[in-house]
C-alpha atoms as a PDB file:
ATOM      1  CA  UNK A   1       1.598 -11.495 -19.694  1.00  0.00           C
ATOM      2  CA  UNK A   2       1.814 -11.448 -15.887  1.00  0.00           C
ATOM      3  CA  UNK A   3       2.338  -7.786 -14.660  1.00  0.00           C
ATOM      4  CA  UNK A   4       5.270  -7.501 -12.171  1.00  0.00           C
ATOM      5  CA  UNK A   5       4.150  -4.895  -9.865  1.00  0.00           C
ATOM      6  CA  UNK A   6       0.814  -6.540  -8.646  1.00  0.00           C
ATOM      7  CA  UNK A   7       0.647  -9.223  -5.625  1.00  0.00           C
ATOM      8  CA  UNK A   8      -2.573 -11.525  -5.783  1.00  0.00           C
ATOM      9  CA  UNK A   9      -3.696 -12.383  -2.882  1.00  0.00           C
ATOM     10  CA  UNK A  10      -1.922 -11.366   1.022  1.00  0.00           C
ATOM     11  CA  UNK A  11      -0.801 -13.865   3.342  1.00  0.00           C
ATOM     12  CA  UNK A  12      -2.887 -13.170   6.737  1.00  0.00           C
ATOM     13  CA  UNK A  13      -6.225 -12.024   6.702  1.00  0.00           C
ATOM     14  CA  UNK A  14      -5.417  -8.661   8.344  1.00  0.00           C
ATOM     15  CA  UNK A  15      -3.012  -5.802   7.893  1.00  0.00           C
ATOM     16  CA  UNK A  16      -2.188  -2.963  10.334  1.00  0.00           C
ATOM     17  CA  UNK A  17      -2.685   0.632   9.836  1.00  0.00           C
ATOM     18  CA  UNK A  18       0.715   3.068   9.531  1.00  0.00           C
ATOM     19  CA  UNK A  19       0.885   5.129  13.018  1.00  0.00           C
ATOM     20  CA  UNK A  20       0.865   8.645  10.881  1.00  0.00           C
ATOM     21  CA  UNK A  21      -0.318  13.648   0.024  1.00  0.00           C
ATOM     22  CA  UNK A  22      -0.228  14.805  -2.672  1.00  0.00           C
ATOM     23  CA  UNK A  23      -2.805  17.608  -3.914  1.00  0.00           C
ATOM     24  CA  UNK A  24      -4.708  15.413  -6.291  1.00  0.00           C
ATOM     25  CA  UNK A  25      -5.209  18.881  -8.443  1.00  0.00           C
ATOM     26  CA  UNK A  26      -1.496  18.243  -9.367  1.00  0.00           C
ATOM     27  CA  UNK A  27      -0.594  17.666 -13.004  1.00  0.00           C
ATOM     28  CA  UNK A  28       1.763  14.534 -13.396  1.00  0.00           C
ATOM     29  CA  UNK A  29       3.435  12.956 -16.386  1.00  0.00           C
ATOM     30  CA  UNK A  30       3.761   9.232 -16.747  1.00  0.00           C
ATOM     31  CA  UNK A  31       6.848   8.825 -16.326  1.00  0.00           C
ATOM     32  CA  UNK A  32       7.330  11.002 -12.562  1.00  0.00           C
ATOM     33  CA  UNK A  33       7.470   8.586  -9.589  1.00  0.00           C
ATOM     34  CA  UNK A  34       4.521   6.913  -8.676  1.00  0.00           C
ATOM     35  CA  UNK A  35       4.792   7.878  -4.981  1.00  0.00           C
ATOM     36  CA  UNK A  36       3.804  11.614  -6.889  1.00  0.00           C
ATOM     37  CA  UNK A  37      -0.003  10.206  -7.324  1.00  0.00           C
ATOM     38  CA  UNK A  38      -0.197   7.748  -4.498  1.00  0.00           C
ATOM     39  CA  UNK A  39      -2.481   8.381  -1.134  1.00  0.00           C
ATOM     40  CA  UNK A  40       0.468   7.681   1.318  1.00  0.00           C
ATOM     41  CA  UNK A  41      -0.745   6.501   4.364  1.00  0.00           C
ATOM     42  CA  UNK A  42       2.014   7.816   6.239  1.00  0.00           C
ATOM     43  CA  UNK A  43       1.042  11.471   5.481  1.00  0.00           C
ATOM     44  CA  UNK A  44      -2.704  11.696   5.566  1.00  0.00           C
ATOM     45  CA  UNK A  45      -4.572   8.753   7.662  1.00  0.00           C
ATOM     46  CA  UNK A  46      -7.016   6.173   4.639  1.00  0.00           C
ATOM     47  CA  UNK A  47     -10.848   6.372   5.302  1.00  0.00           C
ATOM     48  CA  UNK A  48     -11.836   3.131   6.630  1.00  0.00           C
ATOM     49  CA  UNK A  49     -14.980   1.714   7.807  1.00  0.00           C
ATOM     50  CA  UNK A  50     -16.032  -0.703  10.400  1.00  0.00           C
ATOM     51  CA  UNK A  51     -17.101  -4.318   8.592  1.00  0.00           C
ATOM     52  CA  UNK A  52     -20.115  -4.314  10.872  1.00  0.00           C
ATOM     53  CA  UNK A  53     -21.598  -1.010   9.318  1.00  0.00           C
ATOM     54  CA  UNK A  54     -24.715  -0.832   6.950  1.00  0.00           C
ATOM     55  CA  UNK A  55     -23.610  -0.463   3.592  1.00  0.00           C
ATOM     56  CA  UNK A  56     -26.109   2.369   2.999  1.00  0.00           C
ATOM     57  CA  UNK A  57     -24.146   4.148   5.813  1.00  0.00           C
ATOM     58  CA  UNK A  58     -20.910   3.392   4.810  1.00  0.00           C
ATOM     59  CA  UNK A  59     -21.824   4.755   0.955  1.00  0.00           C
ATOM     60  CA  UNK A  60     -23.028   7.686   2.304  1.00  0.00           C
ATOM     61  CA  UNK A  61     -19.779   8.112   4.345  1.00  0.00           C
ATOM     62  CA  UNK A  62     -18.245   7.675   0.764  1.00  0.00           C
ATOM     63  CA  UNK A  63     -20.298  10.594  -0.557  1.00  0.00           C
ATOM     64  CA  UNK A  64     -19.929  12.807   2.280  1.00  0.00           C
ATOM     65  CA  UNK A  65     -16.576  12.205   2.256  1.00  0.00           C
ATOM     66  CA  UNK A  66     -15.749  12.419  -1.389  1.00  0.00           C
ATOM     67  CA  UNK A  67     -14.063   8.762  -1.508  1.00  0.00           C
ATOM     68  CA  UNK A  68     -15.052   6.226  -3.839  1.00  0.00           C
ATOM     69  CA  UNK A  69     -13.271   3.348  -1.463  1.00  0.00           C
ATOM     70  CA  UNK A  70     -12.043   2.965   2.185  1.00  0.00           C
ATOM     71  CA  UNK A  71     -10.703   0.339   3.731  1.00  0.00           C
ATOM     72  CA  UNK A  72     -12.603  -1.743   6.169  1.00  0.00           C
ATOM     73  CA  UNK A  73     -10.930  -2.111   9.753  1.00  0.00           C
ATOM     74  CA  UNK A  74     -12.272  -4.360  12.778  1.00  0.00           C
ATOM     75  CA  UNK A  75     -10.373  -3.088  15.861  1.00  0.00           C
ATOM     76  CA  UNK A  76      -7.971  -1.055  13.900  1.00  0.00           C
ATOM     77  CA  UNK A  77      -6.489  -4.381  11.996  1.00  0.00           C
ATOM     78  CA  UNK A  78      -7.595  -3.764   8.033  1.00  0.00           C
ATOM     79  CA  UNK A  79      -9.786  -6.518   6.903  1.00  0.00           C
ATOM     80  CA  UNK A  80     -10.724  -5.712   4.061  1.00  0.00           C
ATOM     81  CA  UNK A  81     -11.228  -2.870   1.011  1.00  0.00           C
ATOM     82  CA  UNK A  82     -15.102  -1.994   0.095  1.00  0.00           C
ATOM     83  CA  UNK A  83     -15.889   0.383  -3.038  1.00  0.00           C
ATOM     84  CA  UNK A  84     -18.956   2.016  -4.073  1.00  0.00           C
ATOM     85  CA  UNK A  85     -18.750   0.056  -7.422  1.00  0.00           C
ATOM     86  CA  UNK A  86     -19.090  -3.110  -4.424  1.00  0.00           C
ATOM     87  CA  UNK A  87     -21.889  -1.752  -2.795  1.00  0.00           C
ATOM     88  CA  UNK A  88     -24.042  -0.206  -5.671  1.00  0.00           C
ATOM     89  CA  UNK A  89     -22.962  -2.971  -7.696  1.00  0.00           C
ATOM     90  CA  UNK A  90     -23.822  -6.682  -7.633  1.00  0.00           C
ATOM     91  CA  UNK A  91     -22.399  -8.117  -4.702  1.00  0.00           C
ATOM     92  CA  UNK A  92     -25.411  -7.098  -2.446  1.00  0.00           C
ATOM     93  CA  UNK A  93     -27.993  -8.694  -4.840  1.00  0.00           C
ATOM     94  CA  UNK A  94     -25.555 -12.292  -4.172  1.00  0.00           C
ATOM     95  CA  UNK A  95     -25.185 -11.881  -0.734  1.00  0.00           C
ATOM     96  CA  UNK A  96     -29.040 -11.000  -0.520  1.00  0.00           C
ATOM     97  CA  UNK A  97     -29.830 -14.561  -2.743  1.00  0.00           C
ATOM     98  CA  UNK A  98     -27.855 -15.969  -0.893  1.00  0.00           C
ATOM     99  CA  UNK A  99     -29.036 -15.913   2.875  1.00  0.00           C
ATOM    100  CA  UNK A 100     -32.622 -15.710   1.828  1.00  0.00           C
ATOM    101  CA  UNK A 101     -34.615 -12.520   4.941  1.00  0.00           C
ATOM    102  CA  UNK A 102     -31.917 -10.547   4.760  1.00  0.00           C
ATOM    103  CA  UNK A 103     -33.186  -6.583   3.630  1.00  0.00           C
ATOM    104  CA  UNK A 104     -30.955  -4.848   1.909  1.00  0.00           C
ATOM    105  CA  UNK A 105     -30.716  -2.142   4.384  1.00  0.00           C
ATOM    106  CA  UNK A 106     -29.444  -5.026   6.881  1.00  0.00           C
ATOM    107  CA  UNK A 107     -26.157  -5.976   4.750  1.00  0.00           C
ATOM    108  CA  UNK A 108     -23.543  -4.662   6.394  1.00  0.00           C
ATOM    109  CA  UNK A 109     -19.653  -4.010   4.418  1.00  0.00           C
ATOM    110  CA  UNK A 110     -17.735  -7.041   5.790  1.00  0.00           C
ATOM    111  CA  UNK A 111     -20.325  -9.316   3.895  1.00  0.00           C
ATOM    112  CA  UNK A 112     -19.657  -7.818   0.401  1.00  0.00           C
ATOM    113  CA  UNK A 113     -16.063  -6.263   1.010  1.00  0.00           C
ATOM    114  CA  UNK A 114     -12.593  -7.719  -0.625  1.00  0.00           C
ATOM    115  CA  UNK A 115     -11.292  -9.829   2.060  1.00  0.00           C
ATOM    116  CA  UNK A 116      -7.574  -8.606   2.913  1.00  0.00           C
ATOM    117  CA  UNK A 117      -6.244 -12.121   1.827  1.00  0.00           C
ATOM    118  CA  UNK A 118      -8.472 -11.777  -1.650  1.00  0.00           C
ATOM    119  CA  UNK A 119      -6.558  -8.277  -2.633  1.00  0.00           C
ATOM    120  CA  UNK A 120      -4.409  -7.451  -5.803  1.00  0.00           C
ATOM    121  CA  UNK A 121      -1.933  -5.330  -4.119  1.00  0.00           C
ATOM    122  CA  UNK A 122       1.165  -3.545  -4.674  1.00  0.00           C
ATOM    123  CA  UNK A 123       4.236  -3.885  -3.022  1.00  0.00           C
ATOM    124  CA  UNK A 124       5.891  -0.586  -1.247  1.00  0.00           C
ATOM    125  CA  UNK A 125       9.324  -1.910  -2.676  1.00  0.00           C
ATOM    126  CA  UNK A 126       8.368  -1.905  -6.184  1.00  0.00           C
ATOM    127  CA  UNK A 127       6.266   1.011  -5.878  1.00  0.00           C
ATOM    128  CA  UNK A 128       9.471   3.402  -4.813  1.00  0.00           C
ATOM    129  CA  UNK A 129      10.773   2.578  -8.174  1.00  0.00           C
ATOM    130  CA  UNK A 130       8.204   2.703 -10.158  1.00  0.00           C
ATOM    131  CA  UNK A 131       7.175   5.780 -12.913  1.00  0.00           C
ATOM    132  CA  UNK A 132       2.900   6.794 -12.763  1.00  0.00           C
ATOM    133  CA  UNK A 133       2.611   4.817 -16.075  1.00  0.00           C
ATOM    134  CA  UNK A 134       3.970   1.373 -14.385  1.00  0.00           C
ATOM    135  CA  UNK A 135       1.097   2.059 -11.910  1.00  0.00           C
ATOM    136  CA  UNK A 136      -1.633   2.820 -14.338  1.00  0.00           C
ATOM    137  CA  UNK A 137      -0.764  -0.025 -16.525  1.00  0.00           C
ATOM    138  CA  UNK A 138      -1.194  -2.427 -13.203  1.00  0.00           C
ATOM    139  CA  UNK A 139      -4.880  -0.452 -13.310  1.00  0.00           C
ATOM    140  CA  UNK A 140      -5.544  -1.458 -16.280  1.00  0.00           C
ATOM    141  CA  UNK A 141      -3.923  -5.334 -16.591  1.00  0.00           C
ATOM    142  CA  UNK A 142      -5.844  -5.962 -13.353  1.00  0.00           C
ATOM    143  CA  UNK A 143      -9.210  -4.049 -14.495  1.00  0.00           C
ATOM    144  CA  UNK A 144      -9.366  -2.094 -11.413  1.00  0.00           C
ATOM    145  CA  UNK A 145      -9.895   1.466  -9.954  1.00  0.00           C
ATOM    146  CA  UNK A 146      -8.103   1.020  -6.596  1.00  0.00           C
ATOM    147  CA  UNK A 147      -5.007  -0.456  -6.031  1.00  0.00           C
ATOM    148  CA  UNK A 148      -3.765  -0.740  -2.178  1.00  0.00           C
ATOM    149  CA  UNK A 149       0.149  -0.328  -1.681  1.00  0.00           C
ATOM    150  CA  UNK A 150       1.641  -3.084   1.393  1.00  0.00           C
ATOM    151  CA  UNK A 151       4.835  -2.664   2.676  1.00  0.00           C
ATOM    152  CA  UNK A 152       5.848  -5.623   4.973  1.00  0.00           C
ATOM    153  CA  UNK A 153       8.038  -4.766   8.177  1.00  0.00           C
ATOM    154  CA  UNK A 154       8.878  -7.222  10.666  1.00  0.00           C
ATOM    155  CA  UNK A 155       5.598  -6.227  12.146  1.00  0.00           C
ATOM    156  CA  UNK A 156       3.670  -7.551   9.192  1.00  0.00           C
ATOM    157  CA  UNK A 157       1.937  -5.983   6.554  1.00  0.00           C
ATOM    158  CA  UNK A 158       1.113  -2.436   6.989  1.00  0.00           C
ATOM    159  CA  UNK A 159      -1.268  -0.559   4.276  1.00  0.00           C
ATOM    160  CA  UNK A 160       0.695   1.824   3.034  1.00  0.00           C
ATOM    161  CA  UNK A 161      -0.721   3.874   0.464  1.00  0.00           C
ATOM    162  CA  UNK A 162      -3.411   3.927  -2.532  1.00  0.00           C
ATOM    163  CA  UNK A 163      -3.959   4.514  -5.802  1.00  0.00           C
ATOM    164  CA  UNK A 164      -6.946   5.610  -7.193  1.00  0.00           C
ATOM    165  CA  UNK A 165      -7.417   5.513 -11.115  1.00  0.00           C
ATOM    166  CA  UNK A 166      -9.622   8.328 -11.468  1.00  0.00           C
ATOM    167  CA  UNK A 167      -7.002  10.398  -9.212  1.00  0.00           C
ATOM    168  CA  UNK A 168      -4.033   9.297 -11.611  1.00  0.00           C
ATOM    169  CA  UNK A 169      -6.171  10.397 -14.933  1.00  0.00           C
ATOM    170  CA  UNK A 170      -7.596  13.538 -13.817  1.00  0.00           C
ATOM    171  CA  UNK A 171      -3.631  14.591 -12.888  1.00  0.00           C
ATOM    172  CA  UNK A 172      -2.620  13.461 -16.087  1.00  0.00           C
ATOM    173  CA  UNK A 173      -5.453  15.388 -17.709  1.00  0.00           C
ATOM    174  CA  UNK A 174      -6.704  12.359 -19.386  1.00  0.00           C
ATOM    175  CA  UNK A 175     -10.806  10.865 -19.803  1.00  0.00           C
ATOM    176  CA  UNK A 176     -10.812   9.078 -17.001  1.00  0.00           C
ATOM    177  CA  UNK A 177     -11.517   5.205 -17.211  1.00  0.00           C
ATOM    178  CA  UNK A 178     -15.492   3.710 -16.930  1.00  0.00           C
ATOM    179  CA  UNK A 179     -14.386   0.358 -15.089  1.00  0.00           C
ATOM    180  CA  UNK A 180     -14.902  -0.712 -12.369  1.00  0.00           C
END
């Protein structure tokens, strides 16, 4: 059963970044609004990351920063969305097979990131009337940790907000989820 809330796939292959949150230590129940444990972009400016940097760096940046994701910007257009599940995980060793020379310490985020058009996203509409437990169960249909919030303007699609998994569980004082 198709879940109504996500959008598979984006229709350009950049979005822009709002001009200008919540305390994640906040305890939620599932049914508050969702917009109680989303990142929203218009309040607190998303980590990105430049798709030209070393993913090394960039998980480093993650750690330093305490984010397990940022979106990945070229010339502040968002390209993309990299995790650290995408960088420790398999996509290097592919990309790596792939284009036989290249050192691991040479692959930079834009070859391993989610391409903007390749995103399950969430629309901004939906999401102002949704409850926390519509947004977790659009986690879980579409098996991810991150979920990235659009809201289209006649400017064209803007990120939004974001929803982290892990964020949403620890609020709801739940074991959070092991997926990636």
């Amino acid at each position: 059963m198709r879940n109504a809330l996500l959008t598979f796939g984006q229709d350009s292959y950049s979005g822009l970044l709002p001009s200008r949150s919540t305390d994640p230590t906040t305890r939620v129940q599932l049914y508050d609004p969702a917009t109680s444990v989303m990142n929203d972009f218009t309040r607190q400016y998303p980590v990105t990351v430049d798709e030209d940097r070393q993913i090394g760096a960039a998980l480093r940046d993650m750690a330093r920063l305490g984010v397990r994701s940022m979106l990945v910007v070229n010339e502040l257009k968002v390209v993309g969305f990299i995790t650290s599940y995408d960088i420790e995980g398999e996509r290097p060793i592919q990309y790596i097979q792939q284009f036989h020379g290249v050192r691991r310490d040479e692959v930079q985020v834009g070859q391993v990131m989610t391409r903007w058009h390749d995103l399950v996203t969430l629309n901004w509409a939906d999401v102002k009337k949704a409850r926390v437990f519509d947004v977790l169960r659009a986690l879980q249909y579409a098996d991810l940790m991150h979920l990235l919030v659009i809201d289209r303007t006649s400017a064209g699609a803007q990120a939004r907000g974001l929803f982290s998994r892990a964020r949403i569980e620890r609020q709801l004082s739940i074991a959070p989820a092991m997926t990636a």
